[in-house]
Protein backbone atom coordinates (compact mmCIF):
# COMPACT_ATOMS: atom_id res chain seq x y z
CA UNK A 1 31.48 -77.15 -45.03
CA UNK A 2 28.56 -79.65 -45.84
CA UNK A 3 26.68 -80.61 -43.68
CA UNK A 4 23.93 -83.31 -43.96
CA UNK A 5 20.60 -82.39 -42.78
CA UNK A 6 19.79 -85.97 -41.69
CA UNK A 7 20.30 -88.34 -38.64
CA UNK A 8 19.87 -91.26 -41.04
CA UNK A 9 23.17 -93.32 -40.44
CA UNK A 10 22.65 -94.85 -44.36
CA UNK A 11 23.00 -91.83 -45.35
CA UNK A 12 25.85 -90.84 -43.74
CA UNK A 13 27.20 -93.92 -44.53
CA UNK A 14 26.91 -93.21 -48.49
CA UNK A 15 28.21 -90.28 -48.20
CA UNK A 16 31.38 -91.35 -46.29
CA UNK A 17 31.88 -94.58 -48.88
CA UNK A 18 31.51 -92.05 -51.42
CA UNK A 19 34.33 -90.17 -50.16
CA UNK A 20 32.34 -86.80 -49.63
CA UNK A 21 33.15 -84.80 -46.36
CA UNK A 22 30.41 -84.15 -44.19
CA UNK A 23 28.89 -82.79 -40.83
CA UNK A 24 25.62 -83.51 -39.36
CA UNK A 25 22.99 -81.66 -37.94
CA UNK A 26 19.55 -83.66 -38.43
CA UNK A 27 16.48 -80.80 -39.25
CA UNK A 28 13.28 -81.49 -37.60
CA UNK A 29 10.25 -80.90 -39.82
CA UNK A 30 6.61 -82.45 -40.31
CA UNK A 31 6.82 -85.22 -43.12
CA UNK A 32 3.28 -85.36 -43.56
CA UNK A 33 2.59 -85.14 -47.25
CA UNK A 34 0.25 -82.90 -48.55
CA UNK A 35 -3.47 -83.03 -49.73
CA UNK A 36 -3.34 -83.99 -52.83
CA UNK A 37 0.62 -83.30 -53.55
CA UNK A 38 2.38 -85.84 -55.67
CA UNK A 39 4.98 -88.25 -54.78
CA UNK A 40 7.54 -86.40 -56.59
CA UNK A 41 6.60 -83.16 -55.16
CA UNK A 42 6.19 -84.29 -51.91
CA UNK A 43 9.91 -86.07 -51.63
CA UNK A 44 11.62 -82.81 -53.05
CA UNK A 45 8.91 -80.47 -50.87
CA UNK A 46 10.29 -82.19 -47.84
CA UNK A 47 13.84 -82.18 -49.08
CA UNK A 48 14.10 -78.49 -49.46
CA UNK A 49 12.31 -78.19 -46.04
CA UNK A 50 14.61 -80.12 -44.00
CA UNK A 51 17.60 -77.76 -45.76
CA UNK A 52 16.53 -74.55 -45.32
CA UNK A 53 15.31 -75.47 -41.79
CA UNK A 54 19.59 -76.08 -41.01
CA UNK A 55 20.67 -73.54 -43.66
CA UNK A 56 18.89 -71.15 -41.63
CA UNK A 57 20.94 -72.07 -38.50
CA UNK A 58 24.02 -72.41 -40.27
CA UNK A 59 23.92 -69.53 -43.65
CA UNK A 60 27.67 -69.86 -44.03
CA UNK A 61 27.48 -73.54 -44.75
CA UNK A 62 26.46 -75.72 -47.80
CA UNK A 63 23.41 -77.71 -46.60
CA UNK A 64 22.10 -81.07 -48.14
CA UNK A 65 18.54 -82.01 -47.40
CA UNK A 66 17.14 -85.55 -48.64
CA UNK A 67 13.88 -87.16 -47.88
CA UNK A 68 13.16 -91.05 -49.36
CA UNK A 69 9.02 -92.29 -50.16
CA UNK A 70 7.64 -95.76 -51.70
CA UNK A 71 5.08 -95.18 -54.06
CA UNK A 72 2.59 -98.17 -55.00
CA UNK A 73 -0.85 -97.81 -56.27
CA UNK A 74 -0.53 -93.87 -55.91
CA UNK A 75 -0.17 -93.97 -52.39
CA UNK A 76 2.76 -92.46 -51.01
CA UNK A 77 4.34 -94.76 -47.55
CA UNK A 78 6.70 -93.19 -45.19
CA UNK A 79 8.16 -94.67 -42.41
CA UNK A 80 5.81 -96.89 -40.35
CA UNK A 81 3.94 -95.50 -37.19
CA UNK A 82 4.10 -99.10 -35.65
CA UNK A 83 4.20 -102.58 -36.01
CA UNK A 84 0.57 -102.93 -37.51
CA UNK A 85 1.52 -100.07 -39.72
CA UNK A 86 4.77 -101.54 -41.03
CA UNK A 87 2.77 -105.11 -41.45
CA UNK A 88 0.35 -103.23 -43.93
CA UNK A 89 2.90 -102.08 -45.71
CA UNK A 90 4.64 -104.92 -46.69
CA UNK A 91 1.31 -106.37 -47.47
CA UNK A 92 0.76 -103.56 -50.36
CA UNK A 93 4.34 -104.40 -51.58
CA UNK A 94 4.08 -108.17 -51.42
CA UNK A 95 4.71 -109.59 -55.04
CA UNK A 96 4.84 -106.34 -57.14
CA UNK A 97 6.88 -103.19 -58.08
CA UNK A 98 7.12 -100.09 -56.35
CA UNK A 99 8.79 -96.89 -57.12
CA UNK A 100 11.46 -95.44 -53.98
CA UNK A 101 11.60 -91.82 -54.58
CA UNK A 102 14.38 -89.53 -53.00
CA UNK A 103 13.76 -85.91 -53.23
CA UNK A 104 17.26 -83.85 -53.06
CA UNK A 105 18.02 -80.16 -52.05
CA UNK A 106 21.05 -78.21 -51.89
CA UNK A 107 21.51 -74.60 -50.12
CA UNK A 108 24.10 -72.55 -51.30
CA UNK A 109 24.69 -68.90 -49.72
CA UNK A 110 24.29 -65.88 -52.51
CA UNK A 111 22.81 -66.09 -55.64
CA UNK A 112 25.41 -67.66 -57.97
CA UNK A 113 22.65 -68.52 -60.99
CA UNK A 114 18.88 -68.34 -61.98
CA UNK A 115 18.97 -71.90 -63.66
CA UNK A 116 20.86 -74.70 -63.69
CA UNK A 117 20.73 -78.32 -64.02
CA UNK A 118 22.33 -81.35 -66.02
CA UNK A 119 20.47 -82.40 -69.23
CA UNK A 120 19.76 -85.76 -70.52
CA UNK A 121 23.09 -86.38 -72.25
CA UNK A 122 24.74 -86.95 -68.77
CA UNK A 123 22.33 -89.50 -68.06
CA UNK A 124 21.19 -87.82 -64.97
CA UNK A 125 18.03 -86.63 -64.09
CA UNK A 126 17.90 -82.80 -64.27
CA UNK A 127 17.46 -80.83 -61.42
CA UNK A 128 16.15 -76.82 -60.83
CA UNK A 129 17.17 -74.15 -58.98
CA UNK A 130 14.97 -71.13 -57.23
CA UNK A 131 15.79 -68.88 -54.84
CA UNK A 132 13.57 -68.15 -52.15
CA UNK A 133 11.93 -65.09 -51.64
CA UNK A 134 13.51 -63.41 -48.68
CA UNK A 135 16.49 -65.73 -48.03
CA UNK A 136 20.06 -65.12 -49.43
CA UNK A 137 20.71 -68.64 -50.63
CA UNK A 138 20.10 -70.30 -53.77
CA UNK A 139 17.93 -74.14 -53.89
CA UNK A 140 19.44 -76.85 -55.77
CA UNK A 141 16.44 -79.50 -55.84
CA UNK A 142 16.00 -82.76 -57.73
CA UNK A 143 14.93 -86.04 -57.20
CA UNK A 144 15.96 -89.77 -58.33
CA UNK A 145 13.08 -92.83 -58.97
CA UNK A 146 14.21 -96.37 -58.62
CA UNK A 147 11.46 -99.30 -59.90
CA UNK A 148 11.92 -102.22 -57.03
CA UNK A 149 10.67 -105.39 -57.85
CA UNK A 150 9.36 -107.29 -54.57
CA UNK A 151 8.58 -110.95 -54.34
CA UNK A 152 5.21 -112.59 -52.98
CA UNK A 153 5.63 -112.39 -48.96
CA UNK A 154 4.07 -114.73 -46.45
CA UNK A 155 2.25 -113.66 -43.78
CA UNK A 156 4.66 -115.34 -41.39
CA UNK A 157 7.72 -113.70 -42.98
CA UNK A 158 5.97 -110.44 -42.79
CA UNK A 159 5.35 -111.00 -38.75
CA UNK A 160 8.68 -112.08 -38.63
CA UNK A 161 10.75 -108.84 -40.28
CA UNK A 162 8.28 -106.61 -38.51
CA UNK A 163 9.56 -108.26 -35.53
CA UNK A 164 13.36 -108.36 -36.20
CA UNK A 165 12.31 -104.11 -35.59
CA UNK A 166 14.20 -103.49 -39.01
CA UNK A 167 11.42 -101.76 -40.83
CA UNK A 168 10.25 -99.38 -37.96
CA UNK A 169 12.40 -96.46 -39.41
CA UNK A 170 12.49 -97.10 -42.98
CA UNK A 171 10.09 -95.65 -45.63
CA UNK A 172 8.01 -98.48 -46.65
CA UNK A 173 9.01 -100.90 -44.08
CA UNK A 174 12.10 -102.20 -45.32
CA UNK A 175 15.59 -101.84 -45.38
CA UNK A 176 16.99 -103.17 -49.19
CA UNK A 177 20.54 -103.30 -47.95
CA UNK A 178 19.31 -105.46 -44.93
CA UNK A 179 16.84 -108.54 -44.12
CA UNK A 180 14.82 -107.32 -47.08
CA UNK A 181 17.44 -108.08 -49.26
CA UNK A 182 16.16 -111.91 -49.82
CA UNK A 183 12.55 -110.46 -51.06
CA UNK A 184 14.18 -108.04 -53.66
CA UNK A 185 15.58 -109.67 -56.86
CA UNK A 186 15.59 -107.01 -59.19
CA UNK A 187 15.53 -103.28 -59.42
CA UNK A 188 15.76 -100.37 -62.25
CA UNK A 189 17.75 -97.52 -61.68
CA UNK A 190 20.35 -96.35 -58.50
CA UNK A 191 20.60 -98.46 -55.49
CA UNK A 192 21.89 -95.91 -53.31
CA UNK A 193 18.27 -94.44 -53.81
CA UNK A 194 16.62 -96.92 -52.81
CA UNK A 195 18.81 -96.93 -49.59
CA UNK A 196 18.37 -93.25 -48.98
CA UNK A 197 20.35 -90.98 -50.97
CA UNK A 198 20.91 -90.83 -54.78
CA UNK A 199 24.84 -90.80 -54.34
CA UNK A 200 25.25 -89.68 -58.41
CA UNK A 201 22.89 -87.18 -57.96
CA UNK A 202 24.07 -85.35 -54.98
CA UNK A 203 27.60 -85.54 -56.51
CA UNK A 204 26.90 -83.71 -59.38
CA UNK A 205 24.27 -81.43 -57.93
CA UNK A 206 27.24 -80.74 -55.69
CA UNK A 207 29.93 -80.04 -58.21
CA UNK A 208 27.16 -77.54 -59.74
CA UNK A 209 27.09 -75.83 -56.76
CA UNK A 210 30.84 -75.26 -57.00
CA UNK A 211 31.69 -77.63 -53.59
């Protein structure tokens, strides 16, 4: 059985339109990014966290961990704290592009390989696996960048969508498939990243797995 290591109901709605069979047990871990860590590192850090943290409580299962960060100027957003931290971070994104960044991590039981991955001919990012010292499961972890182009915000419509309570669980304040929607008029690369799960990417990553 998979099971999604997420409460994130876009998520679970991806997966479900995507025809993938699911459970859900959402894994509680500290999001805080690291000093100094990257924003590629960081997204699949936190991925493989929040799978091991179910796989752990469920070793007979296949366990998909996913965590989602805009990057703009080098700084890494998250979800917002508040409504004062939500407002500053559709300032930063007003008029420019950003990078959304979802890290990916699979946990399968055993050891079924050292290395895998698919190369560039499939047109998909490749993706590593480890296994971790002390654990009888193999990692599957990979990550997918989307380029979002977002137009000049007021400071009215930024009050406004931070009041509407939209952005409060998002990573960087806004939901593309929602009220946001009007602000974005062009992106590069998946939307179902930018939403919260690269739906291409887990597929495959899955099928390499042998699910």
């Amino acid at each position: 059985m998979l099971v999604l290591a997420s409460a994130s109901p876009r998520r679970q709605e991806l997966l479900r339109n995507a025809g993938i069979d699911f459970e859900v047990q959402p894994a509680d871990v500290d999001e805080t990014p690291l000093a100094r860590e990257g924003a590629r590192e960081c997204a699949e850090r936190l991925a493989r966290e929040k799978a091991l943290a179910v796989w752990r409580k469920r070793p007979e299962d296949v366990v998909l961990g996913a965590d989602t960060i805009v990057v703009v100027d080098g700084a890494i957003l998250g979800k917002p704290v508040d409504a004062e931290d939500a407002a500053r971070m559709l300032r930063l994104l007003s008029g420019r592009v950003h990078r959304v960044i979802t890290g990916v991590c699979v946990v399968v039981a055993g050891v079924r390989s050292q290395e895998s991955g698919i190369g560039e001919k499939s047109g998909v990012r490749t993706f590593a696996s480890e296994i971790p010292r002390n654990e009888n499961c193999e990692l599957r972890t990979g990550s997918e960048t989307t380029l979002v182009t977002m137009n000049a915000l007021s400071a009215e419509e930024i009050r406004e969508y931070v009041a509407t309570g939209e952005p409060m669980d998002k990573a960087g304040a806004y939901a593309i498939q929602g009220r946001a929607s009007r602000w974005i008029p062009r992106i590069e690369g998946d939307y179902s990243n930018v939403v919260g799960l690269p739906v291409a990417l887990v597929y495959r990553m899955l099928r390499d797995a042998g699910i």
